[in-house]
Protein backbone atom coordinates (compact mmCIF):
# COMPACT_ATOMS: atom_id res chain seq x y z
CA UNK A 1 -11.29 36.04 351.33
CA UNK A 2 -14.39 34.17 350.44
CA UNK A 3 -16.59 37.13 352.20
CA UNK A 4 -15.19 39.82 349.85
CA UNK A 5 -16.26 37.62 346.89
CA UNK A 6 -19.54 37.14 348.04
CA UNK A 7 -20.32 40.75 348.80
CA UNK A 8 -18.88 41.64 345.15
CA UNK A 9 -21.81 39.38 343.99
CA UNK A 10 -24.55 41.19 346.41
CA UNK A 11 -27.17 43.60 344.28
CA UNK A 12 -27.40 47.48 345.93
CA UNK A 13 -30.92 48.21 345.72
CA UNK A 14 -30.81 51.59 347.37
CA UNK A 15 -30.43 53.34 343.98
CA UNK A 16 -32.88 53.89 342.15
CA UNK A 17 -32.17 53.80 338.29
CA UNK A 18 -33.34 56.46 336.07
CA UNK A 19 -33.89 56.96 332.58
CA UNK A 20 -31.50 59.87 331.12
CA UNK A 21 -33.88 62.34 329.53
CA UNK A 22 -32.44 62.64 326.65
CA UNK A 23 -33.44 59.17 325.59
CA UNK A 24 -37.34 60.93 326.20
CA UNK A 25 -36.30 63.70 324.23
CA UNK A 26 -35.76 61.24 321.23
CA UNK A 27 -38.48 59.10 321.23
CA UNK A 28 -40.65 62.39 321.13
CA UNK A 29 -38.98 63.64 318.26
CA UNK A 30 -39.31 60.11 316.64
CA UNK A 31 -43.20 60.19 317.68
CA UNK A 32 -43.37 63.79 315.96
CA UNK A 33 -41.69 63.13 313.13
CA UNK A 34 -44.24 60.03 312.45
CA UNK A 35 -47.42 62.21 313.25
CA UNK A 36 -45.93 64.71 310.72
CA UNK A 37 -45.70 62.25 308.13
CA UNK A 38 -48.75 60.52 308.70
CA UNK A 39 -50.45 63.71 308.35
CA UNK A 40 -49.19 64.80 305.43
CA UNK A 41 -49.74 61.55 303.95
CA UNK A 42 -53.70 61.77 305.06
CA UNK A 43 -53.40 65.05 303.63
CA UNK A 44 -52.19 64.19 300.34
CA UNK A 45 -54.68 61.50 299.90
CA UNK A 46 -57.24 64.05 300.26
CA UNK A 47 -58.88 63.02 303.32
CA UNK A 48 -58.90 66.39 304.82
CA UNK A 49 -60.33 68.30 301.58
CA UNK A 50 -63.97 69.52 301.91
CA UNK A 51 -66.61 66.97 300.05
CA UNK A 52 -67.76 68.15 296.45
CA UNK A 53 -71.41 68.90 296.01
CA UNK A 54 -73.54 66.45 293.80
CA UNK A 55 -76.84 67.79 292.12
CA UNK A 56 -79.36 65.25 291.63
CA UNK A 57 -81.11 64.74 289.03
CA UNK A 58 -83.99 62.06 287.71
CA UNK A 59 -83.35 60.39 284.10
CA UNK A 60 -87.17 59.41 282.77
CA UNK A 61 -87.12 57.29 279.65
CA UNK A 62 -89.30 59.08 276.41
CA UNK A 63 -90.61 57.26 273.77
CA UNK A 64 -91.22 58.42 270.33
CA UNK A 65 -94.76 57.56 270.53
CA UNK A 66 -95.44 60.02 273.47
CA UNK A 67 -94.29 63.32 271.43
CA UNK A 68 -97.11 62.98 269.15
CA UNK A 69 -100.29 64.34 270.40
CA UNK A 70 -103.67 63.83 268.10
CA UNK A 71 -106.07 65.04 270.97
CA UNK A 72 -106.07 66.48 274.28
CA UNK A 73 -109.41 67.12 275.61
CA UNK A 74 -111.17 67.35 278.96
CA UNK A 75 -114.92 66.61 279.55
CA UNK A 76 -117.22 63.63 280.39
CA UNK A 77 -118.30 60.39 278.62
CA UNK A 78 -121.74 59.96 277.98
CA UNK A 79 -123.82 56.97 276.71
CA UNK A 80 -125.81 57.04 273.71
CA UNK A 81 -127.53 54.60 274.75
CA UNK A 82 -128.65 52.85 277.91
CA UNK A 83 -129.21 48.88 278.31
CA UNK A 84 -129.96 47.22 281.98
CA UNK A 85 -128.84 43.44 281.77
CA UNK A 86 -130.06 41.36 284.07
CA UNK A 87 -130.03 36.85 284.63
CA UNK A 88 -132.44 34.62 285.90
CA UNK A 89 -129.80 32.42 286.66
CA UNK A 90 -127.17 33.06 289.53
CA UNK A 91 -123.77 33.17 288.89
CA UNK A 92 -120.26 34.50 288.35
CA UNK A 93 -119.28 36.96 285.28
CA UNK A 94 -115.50 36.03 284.52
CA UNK A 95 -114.99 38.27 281.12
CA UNK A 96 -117.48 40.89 279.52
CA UNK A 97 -116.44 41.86 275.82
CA UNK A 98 -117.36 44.83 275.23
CA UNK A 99 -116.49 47.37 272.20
C-alpha cells in the first residue's frame, strides 16, 4: 500500500507542456489593440503632421532722428590751412582738442 502512495506523489516528466494557442492569439490582439491606440493618440497630438514653415525676418530699431536728412554728399575733406607741430621735449600726447 505505501508504494502506490508514493508513486501517486512521483512527477511524469515525459510530457512536455504546451501553451494552447489561443492564449497567443490573445495577447496579440491585446498588443494590437495597444499599438492602435497609441498611434492614434501620437496622431492626435500631432506628432505625425508635417512641420509649418517659419519666414525669418530681422526687426532693426529706427529713430526719429535718422528720417531727417539735411545733407548727403560724397567728396573729400581738404584743409584750408596747413600747420606742422613739432616739441623739443619728448613725450606722450594723452588728449588733442581740436575744433
Amino acid at each position: 500500500m505505501e508504494n502506490e502512495d508514493l508513486s501517486k506523489l512521483k512527477i511524469d516528466k515525459s510530457r512536455v507542456i504546451v501553451r494552447p494557442k489561443k492564449r497567443r492569439r490573445v495577447i496579440y490582439a491585446i498588443l494590437g489593440i495597444i499599438s492602435i491606440i497609441v498611434f492614434v493618440s501620437l496622431y492626435v497630438k500631432g506628432v505625425f503632421t508635417p512641420s509649418i514653415q517659419v519666414r525669418v525676418a530681422t526687426v532693426t530699431q529706427f529713430y526719429p532722428s535718422q528720417a531727417f536728412t539735411m545733407l548727403n554728399a560724397s567728396g573729400y575733406v581738404v584743409a584750408q590751412r596747413k600747420s606742422a607741430l613739432a616739441s623739443k621735449v619728448t613725450g606722450r600726447l594723452i588728449w588733442l582738442g581740436v575744433e
